[in-house]
PDB file of N, CA and C in Angstrom:
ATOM      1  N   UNK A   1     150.439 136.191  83.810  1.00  0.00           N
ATOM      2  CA  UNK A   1     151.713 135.743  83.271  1.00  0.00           C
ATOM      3  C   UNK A   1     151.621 135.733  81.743  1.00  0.00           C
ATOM      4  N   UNK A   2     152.029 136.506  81.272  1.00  0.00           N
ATOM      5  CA  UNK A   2     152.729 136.511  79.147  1.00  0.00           C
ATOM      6  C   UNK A   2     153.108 134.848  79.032  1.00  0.00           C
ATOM      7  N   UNK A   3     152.566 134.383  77.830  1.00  0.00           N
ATOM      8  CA  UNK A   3     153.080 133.525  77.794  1.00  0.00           C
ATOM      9  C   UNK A   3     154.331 133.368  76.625  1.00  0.00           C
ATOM     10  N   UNK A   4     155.172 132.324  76.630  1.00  0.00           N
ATOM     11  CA  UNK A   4     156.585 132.916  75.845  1.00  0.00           C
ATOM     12  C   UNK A   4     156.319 133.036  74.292  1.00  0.00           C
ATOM     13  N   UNK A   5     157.477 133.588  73.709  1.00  0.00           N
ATOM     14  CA  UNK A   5     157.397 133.618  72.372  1.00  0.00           C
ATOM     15  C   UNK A   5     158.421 133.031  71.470  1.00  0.00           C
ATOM     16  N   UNK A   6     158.255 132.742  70.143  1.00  0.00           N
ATOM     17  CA  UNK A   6     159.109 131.991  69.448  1.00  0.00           C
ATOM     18  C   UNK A   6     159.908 133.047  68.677  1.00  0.00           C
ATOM     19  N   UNK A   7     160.988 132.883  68.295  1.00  0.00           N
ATOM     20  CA  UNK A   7     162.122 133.906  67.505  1.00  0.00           C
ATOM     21  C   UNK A   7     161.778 134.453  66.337  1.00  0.00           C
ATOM     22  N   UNK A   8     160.670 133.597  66.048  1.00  0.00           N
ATOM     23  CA  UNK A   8     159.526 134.626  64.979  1.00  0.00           C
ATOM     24  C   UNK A   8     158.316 135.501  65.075  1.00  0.00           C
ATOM     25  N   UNK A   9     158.241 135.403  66.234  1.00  0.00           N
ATOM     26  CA  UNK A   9     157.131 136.348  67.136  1.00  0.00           C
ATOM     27  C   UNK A   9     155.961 135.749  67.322  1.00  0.00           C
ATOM     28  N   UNK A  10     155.509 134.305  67.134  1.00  0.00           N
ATOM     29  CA  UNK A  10     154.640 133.390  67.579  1.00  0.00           C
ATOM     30  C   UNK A  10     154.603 133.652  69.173  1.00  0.00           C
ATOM     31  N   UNK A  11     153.286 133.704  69.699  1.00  0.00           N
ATOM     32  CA  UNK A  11     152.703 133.831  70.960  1.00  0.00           C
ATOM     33  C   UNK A  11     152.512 132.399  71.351  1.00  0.00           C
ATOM     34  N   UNK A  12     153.350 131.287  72.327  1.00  0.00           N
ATOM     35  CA  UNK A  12     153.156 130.317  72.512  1.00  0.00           C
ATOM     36  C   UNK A  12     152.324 129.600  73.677  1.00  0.00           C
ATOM     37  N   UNK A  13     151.196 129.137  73.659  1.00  0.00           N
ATOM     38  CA  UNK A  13     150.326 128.639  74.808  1.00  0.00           C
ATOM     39  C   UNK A  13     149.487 127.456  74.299  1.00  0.00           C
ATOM     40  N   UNK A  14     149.777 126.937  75.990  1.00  0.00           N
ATOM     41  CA  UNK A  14     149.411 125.692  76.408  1.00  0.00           C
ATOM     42  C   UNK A  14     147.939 125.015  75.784  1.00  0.00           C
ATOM     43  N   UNK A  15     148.101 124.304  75.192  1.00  0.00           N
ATOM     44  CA  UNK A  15     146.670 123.725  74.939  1.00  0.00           C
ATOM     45  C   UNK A  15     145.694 123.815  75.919  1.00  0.00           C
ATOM     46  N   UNK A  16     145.690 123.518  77.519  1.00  0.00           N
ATOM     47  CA  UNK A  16     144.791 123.303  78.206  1.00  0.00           C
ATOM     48  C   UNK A  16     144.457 124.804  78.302  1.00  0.00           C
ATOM     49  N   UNK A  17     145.536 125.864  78.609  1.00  0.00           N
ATOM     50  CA  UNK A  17     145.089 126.714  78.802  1.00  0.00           C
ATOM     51  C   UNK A  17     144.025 127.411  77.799  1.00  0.00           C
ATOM     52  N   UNK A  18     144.115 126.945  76.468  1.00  0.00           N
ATOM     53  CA  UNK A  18     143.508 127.462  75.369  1.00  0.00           C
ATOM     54  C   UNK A  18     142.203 126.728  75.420  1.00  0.00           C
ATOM     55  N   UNK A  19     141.983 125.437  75.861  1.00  0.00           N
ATOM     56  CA  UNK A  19     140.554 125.297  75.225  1.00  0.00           C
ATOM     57  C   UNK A  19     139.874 125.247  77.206  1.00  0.00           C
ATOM     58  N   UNK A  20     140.446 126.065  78.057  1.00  0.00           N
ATOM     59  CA  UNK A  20     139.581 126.513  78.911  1.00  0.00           C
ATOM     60  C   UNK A  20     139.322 127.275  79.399  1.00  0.00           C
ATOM     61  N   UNK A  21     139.779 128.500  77.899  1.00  0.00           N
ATOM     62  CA  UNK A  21     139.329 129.741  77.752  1.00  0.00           C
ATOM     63  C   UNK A  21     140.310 130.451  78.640  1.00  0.00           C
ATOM     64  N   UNK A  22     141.616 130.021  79.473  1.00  0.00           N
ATOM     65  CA  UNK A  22     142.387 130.718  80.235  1.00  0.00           C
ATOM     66  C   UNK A  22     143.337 131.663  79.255  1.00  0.00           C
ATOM     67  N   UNK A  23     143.599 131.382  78.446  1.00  0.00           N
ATOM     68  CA  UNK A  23     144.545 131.962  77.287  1.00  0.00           C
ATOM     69  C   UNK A  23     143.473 131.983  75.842  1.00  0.00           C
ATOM     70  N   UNK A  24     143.195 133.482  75.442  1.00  0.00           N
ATOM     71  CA  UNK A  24     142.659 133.680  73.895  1.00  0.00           C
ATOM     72  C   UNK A  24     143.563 134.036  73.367  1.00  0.00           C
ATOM     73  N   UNK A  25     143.073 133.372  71.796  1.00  0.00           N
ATOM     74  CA  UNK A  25     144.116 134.047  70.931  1.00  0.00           C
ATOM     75  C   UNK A  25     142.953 134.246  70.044  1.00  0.00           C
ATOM     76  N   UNK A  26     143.057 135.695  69.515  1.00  0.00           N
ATOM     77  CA  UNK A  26     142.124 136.829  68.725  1.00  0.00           C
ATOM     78  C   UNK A  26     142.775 136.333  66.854  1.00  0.00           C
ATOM     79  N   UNK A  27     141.606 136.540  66.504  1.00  0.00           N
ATOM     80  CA  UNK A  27     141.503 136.361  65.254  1.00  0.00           C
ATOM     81  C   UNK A  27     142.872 137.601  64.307  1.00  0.00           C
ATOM     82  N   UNK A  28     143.858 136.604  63.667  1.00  0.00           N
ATOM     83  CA  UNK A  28     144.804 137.918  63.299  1.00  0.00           C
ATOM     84  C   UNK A  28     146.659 137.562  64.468  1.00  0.00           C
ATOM     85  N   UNK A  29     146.340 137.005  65.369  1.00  0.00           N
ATOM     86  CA  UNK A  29     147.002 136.760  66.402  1.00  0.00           C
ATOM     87  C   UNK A  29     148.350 135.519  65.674  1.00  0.00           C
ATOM     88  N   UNK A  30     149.281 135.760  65.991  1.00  0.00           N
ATOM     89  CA  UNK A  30     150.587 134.941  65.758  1.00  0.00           C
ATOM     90  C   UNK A  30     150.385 134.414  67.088  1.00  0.00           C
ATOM     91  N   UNK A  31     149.943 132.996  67.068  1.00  0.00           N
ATOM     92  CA  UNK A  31     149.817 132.147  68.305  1.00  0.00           C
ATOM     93  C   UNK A  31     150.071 130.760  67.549  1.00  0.00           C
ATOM     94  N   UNK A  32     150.944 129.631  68.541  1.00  0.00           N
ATOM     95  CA  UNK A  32     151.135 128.092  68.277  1.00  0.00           C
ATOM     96  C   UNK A  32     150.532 127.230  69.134  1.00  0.00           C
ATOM     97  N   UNK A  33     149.334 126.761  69.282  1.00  0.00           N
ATOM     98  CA  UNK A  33     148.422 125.849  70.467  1.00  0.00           C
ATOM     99  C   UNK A  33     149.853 124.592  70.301  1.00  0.00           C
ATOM    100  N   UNK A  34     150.495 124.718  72.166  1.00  0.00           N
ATOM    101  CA  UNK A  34     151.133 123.668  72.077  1.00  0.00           C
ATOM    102  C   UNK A  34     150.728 122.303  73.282  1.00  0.00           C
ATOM    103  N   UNK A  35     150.997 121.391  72.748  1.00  0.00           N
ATOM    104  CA  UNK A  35     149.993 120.160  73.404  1.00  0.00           C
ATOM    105  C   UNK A  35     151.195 119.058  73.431  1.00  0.00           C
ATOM    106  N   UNK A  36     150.899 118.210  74.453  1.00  0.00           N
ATOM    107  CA  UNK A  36     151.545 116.842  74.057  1.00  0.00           C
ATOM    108  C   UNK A  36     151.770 115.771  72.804  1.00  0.00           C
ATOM    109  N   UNK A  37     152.877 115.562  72.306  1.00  0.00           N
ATOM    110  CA  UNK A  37     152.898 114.640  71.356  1.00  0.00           C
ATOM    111  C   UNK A  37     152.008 113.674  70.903  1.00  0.00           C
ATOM    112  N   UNK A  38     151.411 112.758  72.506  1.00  0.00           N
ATOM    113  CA  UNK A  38     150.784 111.727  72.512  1.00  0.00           C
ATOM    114  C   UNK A  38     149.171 112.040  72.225  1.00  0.00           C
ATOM    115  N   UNK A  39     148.995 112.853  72.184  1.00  0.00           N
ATOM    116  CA  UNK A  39     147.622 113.969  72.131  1.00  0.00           C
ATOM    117  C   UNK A  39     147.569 113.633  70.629  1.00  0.00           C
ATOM    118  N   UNK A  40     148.215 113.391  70.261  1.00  0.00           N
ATOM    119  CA  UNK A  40     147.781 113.249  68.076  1.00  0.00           C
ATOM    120  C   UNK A  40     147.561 111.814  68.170  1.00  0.00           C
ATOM    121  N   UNK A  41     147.639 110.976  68.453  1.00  0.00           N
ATOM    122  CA  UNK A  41     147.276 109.674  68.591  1.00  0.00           C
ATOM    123  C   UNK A  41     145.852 109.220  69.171  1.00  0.00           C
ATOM    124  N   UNK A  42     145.782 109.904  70.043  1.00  0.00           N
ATOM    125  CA  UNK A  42     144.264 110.016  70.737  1.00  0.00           C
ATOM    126  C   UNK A  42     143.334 110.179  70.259  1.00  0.00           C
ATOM    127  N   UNK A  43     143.362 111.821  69.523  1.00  0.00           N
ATOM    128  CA  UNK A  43     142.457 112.104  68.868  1.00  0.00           C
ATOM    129  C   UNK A  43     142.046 111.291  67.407  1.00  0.00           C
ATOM    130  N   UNK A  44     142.725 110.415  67.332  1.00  0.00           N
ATOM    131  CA  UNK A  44     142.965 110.216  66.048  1.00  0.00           C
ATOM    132  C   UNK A  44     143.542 109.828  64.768  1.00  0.00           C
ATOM    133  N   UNK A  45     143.713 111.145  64.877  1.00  0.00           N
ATOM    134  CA  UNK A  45     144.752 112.812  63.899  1.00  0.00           C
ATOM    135  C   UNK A  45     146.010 112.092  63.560  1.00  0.00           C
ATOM    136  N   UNK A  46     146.478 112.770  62.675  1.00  0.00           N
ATOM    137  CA  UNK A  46     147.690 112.489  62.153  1.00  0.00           C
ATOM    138  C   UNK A  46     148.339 114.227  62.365  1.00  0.00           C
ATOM    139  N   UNK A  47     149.764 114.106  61.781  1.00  0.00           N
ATOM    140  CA  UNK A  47     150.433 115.682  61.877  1.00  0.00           C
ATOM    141  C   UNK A  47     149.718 116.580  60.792  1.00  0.00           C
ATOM    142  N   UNK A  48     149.203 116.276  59.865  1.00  0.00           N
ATOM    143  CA  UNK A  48     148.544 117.131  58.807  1.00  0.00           C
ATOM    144  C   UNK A  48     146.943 117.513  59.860  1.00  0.00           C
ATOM    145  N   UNK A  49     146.180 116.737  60.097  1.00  0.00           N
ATOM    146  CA  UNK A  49     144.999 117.510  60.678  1.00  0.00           C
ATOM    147  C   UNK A  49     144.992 118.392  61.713  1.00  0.00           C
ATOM    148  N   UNK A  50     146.465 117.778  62.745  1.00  0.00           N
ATOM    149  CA  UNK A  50     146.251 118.434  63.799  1.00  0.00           C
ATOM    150  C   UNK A  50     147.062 119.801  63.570  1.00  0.00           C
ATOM    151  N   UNK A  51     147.562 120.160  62.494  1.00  0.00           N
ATOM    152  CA  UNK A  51     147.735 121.697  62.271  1.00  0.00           C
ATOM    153  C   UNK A  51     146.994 122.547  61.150  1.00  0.00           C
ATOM    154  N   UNK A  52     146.081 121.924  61.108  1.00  0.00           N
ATOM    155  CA  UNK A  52     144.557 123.005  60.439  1.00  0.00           C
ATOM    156  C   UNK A  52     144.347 123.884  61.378  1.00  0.00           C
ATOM    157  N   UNK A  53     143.857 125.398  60.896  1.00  0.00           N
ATOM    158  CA  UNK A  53     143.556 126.236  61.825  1.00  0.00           C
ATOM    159  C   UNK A  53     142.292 125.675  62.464  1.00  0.00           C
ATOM    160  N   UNK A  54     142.525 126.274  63.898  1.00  0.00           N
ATOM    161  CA  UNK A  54     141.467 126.130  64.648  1.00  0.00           C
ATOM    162  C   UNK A  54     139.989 126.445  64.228  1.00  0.00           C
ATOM    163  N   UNK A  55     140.353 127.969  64.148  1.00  0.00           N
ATOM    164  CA  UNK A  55     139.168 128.848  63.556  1.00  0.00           C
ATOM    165  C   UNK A  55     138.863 128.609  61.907  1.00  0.00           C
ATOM    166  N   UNK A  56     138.146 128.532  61.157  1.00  0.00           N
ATOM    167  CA  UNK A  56     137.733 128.737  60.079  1.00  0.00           C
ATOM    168  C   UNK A  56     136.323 129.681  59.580  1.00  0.00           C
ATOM    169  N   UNK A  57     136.975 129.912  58.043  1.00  0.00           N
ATOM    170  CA  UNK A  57     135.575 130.892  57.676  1.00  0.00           C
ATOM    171  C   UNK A  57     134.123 129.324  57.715  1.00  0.00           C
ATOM    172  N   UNK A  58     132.712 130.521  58.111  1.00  0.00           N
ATOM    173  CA  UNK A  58     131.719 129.566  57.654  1.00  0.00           C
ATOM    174  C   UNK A  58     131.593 129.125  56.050  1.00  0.00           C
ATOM    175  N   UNK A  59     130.948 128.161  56.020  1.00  0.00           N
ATOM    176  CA  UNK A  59     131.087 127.549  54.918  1.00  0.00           C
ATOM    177  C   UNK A  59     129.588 127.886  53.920  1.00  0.00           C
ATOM    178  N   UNK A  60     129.186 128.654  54.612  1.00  0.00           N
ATOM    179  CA  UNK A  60     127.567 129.149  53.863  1.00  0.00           C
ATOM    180  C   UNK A  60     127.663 130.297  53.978  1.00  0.00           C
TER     181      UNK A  60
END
């Protein structure tokens, strides 16, 4: 199953599906990890951390 897209061509998928490897999104990829609201509270996080990219360059 494709998962849907946003009117800007963002590839949209499920958080769970993303961190259990059911859905990749490739380096370069227009993708939005979408998750529950209450999920930023949990972790933590506020709205600024929890939209840092996932991936980052190494730092060495």
């Amino acid at each position: 199953m494709r998962e849907p897209t946003d009117r800007a061509g963002y590839r949209i998928v499920d958080a769970t599906d993303f961190s259990t490897g059911k859905a990749l999104v490739r380096e370069g990829d227009k993708a939005v990890i979408a998750f529950e609201g209450s999920e930023l509270v949990r972790g933590g996080g506020g709205g600024r951390c929890m939209t840092m990219p996932v991936c980052r360059d190494d730092i060495w």
